[in-house]
Protein backbone atom coordinates (compact mmCIF):
# COMPACT_ATOMS: atom_id res chain seq x y z
CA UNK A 1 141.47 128.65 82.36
CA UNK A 2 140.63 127.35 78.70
CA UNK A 3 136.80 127.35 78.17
CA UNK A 4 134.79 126.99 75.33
CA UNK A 5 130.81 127.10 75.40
CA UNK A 6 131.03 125.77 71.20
CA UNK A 7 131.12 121.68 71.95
CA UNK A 8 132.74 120.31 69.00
CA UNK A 9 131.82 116.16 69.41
CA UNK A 10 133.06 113.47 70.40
CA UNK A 11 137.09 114.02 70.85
CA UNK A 12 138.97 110.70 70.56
CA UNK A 13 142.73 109.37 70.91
CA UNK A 14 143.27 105.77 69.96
CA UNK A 15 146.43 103.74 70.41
CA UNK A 16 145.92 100.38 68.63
CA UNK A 17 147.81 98.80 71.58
CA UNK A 18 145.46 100.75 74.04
CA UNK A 19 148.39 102.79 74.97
CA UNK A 20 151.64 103.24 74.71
CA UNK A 21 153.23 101.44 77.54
CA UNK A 22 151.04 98.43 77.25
CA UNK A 23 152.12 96.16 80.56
CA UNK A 24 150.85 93.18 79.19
CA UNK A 25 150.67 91.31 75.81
CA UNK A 26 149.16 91.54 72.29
CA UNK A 27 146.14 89.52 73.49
CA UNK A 28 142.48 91.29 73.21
CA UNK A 29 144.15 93.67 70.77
CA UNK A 30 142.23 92.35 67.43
CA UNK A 31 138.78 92.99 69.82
CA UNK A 32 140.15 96.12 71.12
CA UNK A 33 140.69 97.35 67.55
CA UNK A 34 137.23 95.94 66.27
CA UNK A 35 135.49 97.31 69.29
CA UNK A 36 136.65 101.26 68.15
CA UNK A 37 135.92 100.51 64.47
CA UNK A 38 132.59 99.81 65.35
CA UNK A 39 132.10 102.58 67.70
CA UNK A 40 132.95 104.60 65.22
CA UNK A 41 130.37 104.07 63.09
CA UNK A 42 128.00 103.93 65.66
CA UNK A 43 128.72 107.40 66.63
CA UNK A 44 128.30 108.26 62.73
CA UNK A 45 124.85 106.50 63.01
CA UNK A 46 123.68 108.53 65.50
CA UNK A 47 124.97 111.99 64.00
CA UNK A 48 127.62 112.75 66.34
CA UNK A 49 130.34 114.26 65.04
CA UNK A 50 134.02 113.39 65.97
CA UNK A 51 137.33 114.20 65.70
CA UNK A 52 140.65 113.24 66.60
CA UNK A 53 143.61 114.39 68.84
CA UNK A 54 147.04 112.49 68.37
CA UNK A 55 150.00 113.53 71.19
CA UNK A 56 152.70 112.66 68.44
CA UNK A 57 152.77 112.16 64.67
CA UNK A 58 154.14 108.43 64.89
CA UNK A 59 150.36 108.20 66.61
CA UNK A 60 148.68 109.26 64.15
CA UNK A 61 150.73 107.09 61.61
CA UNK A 62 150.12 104.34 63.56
CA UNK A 63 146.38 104.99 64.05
CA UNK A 64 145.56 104.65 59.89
CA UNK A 65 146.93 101.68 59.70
CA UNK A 66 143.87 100.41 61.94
CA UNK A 67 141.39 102.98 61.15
CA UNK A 68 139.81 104.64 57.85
CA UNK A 69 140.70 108.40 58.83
CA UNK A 70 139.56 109.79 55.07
CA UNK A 71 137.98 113.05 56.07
CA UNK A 72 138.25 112.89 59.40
CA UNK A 73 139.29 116.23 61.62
CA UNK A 74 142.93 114.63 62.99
CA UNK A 75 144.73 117.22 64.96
CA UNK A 76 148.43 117.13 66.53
CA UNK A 77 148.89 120.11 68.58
CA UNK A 78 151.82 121.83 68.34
CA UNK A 79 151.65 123.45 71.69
CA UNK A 80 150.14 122.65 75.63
CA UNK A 81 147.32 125.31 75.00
CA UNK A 82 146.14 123.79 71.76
CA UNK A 83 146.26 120.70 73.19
CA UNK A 84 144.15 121.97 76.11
CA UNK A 85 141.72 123.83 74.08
CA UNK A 86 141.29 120.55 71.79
CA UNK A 87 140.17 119.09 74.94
CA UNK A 88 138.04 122.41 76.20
CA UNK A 89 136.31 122.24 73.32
CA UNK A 90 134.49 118.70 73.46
CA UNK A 91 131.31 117.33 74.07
CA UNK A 92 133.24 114.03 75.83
CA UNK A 93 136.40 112.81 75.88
CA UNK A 94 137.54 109.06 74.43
CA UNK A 95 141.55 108.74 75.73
CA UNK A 96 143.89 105.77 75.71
CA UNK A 97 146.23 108.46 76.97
CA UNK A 98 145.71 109.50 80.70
CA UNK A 99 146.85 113.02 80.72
CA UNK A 100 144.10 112.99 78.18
CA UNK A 101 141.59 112.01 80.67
CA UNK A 102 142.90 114.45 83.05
CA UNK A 103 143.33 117.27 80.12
CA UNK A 104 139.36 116.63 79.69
CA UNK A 105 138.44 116.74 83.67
CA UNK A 106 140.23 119.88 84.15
CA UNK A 107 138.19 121.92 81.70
CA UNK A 108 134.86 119.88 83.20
CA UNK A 109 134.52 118.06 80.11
CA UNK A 110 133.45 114.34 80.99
CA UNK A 111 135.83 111.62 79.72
CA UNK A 112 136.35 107.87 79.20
CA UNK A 113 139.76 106.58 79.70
CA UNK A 114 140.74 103.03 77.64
CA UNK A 115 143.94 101.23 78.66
CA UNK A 116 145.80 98.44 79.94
CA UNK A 117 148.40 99.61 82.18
CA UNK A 118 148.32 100.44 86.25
CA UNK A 119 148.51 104.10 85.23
CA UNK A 120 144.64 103.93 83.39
CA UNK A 121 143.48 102.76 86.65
CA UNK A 122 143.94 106.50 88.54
CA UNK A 123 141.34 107.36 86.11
CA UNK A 124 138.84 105.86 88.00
CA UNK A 125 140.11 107.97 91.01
CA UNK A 126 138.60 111.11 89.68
CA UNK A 127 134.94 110.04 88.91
CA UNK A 128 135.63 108.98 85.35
CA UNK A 129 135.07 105.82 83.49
CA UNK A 130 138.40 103.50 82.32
CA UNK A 131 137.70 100.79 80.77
CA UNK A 132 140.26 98.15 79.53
CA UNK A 133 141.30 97.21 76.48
CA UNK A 134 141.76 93.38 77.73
CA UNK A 135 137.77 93.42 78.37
CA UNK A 136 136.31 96.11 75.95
CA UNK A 137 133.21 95.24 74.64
CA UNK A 138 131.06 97.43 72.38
CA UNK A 139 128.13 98.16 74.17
CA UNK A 140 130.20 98.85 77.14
CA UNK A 141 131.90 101.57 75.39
CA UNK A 142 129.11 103.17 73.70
CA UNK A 143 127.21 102.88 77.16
CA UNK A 144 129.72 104.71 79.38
CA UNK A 145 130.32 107.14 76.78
CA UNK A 146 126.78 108.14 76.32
CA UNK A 147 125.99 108.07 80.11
CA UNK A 148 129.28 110.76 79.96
CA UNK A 149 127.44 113.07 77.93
CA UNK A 150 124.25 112.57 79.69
CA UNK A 151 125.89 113.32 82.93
CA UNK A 152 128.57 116.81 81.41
CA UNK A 153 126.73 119.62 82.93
CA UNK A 154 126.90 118.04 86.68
CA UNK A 155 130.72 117.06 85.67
CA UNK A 156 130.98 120.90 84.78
CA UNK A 157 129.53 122.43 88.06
CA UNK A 158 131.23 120.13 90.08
CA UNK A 159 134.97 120.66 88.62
CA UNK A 160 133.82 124.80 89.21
CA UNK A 161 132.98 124.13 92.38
CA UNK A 162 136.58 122.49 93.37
CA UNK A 163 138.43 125.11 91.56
CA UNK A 164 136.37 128.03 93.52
CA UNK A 165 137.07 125.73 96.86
CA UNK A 166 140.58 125.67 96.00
CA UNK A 167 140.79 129.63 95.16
CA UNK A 168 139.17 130.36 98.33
CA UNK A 169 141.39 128.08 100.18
CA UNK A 170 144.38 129.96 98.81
CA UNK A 171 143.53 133.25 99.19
CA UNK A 172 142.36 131.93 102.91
CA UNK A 173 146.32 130.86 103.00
CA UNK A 174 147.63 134.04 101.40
CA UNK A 175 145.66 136.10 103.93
CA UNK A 176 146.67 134.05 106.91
CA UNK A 177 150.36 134.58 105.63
CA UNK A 178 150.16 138.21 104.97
CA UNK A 179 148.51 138.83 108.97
CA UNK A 180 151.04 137.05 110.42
CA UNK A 181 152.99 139.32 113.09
CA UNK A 182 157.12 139.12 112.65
């Protein structure tokens, strides 16, 4: 799979609506946007570096009208493997995009799902934070992102330990199929 020891930051995706198949209304959105303006710049206060990964160009469009992106890294991949190794590549993971959360997990990277639909809930499933947009607060953010990072290298061993579990199974599978008398 896509690995990468070089830990480039913080990697973020923000959807000034939380995400793009909001279930409810406009509500909490003013807060939600506030909230990620000002974790931004408490990331920059603390010397993390970040960077940004957009699924579509109308995302990223949409993204500076609520945020100051002036030299900020902003990628849209133009393929599944770049998009993968954006998410590879990250210290943590900040998604209001699901498969984002699950693009992070898969590589072991720890990740913090923000959204407002039924969907955002599954994150949960998997051992990683999702917070919603309707009930963001700052400290809450900063505080589960944080505890992410703190907690990366157990989130690493354990997604290698269910991928050898699951190769083992397999080839326990294949085997079985192979013996089989006809």
């Amino acid at each position: 799979g896509v690995r990468s020891e070089r830990k480039e930051g913080v990697l973020l995706n923000f959807h000034p609506m939380g995400t793009r198949a909001r279930e409810t209304g406009t509500e909490g959105l003013t807060t939600w946007i506030r909230v990620f303006q000002e974790f931004l710049k408490r990331l920059k206060a603390k010397g993390k570096s970040y960077r940004f990964v957009f699924h579509e160009e109308n995302e990223l469009t949409l993204a500076r009208k609520h945020l100051d992106l002036t030299d900020v890294d902003c990628v849209v991949p133009s393929s599944v493997k770049e998009y993968i190794e954006c998410y590879a590549n990250a210290e943590v993971a900040v998604s209001c995009r699901v498969h984002g959360v699950y693009a992070a997990a898969s590589c072991g990277i720890p990740a913090v799902g923000i959204g407002s639909d039924t969907r955002a809930r599954m994150i949960d499933m998997i051992g990683h934070d999702c917070l919603s947009i309707d009930t963001i607060d700052i400290e809450t953010l900063e505080a589960s992102v944080f505890n992410a990072i703190d907690h990366s290298k157990k989130r690493v061993e354990e997604v290698i330990s269910i991928k050898e579990n699951a190769k083992q199974y397999y080839i326990k599978l294949l085997r079985n199929s192979i013996a089989r008398p006809k």
